[in-house]
N, C-alpha and C. Protein backbone atom coordinates (compact mmCIF):
# COMPACT_ATOMS: atom_id res chain seq x y z
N UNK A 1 -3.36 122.41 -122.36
CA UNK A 1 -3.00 121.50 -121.29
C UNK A 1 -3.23 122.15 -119.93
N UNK A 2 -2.62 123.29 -119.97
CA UNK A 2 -3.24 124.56 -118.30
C UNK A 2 -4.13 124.49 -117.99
N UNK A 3 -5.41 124.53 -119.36
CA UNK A 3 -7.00 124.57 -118.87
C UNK A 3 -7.21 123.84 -118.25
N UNK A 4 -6.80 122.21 -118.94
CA UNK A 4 -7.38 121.09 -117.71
C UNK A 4 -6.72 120.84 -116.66
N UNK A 5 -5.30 121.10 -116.77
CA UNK A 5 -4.88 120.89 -114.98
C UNK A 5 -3.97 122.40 -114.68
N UNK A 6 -4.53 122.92 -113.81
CA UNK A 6 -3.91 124.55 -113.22
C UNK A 6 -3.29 123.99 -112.27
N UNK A 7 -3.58 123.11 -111.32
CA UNK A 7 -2.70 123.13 -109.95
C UNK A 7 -2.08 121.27 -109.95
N UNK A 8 -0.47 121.49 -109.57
CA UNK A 8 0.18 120.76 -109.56
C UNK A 8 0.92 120.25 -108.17
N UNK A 9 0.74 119.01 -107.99
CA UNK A 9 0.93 119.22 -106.71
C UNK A 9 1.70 117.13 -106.47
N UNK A 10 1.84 117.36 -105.62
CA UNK A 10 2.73 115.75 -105.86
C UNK A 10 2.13 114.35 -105.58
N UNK A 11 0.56 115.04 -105.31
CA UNK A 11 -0.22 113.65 -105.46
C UNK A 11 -0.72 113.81 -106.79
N UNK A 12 -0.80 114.09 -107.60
CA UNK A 12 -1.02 114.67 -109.22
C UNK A 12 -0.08 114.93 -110.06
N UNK A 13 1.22 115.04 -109.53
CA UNK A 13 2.17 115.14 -110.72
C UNK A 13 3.51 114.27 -110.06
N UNK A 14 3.46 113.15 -109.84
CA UNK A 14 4.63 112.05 -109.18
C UNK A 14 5.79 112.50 -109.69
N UNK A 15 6.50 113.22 -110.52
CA UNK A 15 7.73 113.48 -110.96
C UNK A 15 8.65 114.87 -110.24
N UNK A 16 7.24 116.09 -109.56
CA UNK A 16 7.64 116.79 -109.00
C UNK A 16 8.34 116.66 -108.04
N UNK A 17 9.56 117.55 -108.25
CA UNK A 17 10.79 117.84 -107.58
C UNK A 17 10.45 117.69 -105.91
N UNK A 18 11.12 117.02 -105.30
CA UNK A 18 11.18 117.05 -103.54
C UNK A 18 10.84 118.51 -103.12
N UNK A 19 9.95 118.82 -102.22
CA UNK A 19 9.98 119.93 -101.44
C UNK A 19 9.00 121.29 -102.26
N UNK A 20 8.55 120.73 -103.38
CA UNK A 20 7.55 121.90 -103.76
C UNK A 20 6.12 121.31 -103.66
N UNK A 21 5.58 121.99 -102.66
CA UNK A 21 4.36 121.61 -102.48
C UNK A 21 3.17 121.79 -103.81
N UNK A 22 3.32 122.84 -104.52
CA UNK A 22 2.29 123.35 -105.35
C UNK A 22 2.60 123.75 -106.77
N UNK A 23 2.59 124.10 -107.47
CA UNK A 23 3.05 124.88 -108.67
C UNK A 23 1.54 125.43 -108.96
N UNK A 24 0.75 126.49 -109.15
CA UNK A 24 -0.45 126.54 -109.83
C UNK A 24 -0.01 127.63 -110.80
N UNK A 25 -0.73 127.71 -112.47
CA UNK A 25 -0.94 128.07 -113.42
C UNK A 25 -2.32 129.30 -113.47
N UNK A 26 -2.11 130.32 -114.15
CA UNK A 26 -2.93 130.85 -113.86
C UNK A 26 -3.06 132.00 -115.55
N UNK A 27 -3.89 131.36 -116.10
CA UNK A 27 -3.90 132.89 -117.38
C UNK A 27 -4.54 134.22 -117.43
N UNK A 28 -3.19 134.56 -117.63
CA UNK A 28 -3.30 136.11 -117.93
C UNK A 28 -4.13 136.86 -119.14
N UNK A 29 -4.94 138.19 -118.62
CA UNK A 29 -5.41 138.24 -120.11
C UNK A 29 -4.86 139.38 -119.87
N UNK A 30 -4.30 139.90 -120.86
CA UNK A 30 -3.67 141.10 -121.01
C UNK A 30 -4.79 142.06 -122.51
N UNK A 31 -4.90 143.36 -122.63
CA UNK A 31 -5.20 143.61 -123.57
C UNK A 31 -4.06 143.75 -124.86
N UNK A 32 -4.96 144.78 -125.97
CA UNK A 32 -3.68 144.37 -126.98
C UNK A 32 -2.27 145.55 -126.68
N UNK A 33 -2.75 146.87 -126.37
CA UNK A 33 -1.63 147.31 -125.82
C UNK A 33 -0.37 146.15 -124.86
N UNK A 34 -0.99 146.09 -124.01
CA UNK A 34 -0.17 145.33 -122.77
C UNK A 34 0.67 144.20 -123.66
N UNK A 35 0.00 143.55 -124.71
CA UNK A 35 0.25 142.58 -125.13
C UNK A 35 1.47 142.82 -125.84
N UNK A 36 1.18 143.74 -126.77
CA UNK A 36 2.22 144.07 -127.65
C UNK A 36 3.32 144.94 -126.52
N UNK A 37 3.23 145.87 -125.67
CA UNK A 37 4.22 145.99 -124.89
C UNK A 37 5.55 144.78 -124.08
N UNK A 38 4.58 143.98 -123.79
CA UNK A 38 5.04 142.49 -123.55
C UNK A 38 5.81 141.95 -124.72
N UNK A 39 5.78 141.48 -125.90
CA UNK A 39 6.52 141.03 -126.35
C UNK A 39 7.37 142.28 -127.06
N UNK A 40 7.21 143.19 -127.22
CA UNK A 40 8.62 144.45 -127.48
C UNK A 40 9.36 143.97 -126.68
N UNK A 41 9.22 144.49 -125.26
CA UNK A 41 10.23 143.76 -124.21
C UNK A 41 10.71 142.83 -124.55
N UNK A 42 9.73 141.76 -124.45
CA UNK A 42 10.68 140.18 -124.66
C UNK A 42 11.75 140.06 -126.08
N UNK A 43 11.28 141.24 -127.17
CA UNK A 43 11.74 140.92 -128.23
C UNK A 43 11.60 139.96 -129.30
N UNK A 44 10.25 139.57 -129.11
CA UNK A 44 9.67 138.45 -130.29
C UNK A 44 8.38 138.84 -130.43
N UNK A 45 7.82 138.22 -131.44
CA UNK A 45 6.81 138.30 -132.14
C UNK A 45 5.41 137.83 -131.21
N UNK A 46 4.13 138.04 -131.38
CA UNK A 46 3.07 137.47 -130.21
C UNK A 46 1.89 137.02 -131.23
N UNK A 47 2.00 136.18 -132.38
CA UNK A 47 1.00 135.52 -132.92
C UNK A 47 1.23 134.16 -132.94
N UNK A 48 0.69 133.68 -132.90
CA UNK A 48 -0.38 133.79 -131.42
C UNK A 48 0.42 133.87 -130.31
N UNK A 49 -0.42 133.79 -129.09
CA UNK A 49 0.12 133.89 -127.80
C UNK A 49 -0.91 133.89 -126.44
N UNK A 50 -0.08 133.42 -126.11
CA UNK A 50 -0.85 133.21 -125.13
C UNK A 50 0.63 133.45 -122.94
N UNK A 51 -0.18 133.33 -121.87
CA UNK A 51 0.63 134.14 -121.16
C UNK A 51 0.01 133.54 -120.08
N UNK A 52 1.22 132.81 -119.04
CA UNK A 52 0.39 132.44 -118.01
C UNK A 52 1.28 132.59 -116.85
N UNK A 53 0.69 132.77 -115.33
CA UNK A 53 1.45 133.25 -114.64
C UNK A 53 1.55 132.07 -113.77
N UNK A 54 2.67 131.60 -113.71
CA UNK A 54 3.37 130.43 -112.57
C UNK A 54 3.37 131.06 -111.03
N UNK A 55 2.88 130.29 -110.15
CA UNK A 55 2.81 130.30 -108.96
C UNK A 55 3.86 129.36 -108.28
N UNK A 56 4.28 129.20 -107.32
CA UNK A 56 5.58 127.80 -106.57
C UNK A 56 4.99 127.92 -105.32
N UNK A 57 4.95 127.36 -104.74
CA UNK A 57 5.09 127.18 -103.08
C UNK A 57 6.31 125.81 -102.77
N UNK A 58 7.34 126.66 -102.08
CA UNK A 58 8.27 125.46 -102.06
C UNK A 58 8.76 125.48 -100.51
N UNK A 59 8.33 124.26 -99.78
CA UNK A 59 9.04 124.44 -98.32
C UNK A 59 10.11 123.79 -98.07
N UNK A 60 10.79 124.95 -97.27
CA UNK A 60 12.11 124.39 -96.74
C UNK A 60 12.25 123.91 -95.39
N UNK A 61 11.74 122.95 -94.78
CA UNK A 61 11.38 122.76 -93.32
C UNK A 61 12.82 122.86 -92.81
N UNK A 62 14.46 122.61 -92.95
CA UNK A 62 15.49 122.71 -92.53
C UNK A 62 16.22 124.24 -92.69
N UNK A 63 15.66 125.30 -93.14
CA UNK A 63 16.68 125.92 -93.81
C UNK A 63 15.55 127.37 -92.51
N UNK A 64 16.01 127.40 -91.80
CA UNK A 64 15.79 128.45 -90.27
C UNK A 64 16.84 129.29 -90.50
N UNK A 65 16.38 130.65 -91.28
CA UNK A 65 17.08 132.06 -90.92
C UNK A 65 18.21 132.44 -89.59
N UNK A 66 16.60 133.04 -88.97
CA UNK A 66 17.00 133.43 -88.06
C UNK A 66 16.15 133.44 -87.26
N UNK A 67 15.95 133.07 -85.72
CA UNK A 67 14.56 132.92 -84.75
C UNK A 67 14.68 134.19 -83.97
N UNK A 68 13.12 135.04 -84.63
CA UNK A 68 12.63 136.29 -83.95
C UNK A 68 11.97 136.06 -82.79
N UNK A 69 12.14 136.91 -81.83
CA UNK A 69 11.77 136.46 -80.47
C UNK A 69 9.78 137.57 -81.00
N UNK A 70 9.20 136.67 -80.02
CA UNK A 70 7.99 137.31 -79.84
C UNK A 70 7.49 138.44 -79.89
N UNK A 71 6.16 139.03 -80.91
CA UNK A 71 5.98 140.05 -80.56
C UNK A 71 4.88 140.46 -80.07
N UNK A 72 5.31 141.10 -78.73
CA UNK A 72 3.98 141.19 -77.37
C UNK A 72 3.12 142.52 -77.60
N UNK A 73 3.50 143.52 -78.11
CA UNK A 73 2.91 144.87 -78.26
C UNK A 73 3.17 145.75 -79.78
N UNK A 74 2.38 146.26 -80.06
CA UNK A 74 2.51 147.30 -81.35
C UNK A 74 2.33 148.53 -80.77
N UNK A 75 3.45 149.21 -81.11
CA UNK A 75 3.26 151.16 -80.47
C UNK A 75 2.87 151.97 -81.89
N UNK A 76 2.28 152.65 -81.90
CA UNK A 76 2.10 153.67 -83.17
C UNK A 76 2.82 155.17 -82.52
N UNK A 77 3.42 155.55 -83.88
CA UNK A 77 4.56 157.18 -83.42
C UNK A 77 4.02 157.63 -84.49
N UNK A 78 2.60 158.38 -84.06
CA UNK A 78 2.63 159.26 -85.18
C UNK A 78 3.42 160.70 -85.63
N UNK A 79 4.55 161.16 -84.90
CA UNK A 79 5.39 162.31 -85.38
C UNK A 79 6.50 161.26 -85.65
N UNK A 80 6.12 160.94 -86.74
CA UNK A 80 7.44 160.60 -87.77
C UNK A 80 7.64 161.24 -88.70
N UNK A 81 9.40 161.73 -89.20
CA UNK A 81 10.31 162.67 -90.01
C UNK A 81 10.09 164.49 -89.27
């Protein structure tokens, strides 16, 4: 299903949640070391398997930290420690 659609987005997927612009899918190829390291960790078995890496982009247009004032100059100190 990943192969044919990697990127999700809310003119393509009408059910996605308010405020996430993107979701994209992306597969991983791991070799068989990595592979089998990977599921030790996870603690299950990896036949078959397969591994894909989720991307989000989610904006919060209301949710303002904190406003950094401008920055006019960069100094370099090279005797640092």
């Amino acid at each position: 299903y990943f192969q044919g659609k990697q990127i999700f987005t809310p003119q393509n997927t009408p059910g996605l949640p308010t405020g996430i612009e993107r979701i994209t899918m992306e597969l991983v190829n791991l070799d068989m070391r990595e592979l089998s390291n990977f599921w030790t960790a996870v603690g299950s078995k990896h036949l078959p398997s397969v591994i894909y890496k989720f991307r989000m982009v989610s904006i919060s247009e209301d949710l303002i930290l904190e406003e950094l004032r401008e920055i006019t100059a960069v100094e370099s100190n090279p005797k640092v420690g």
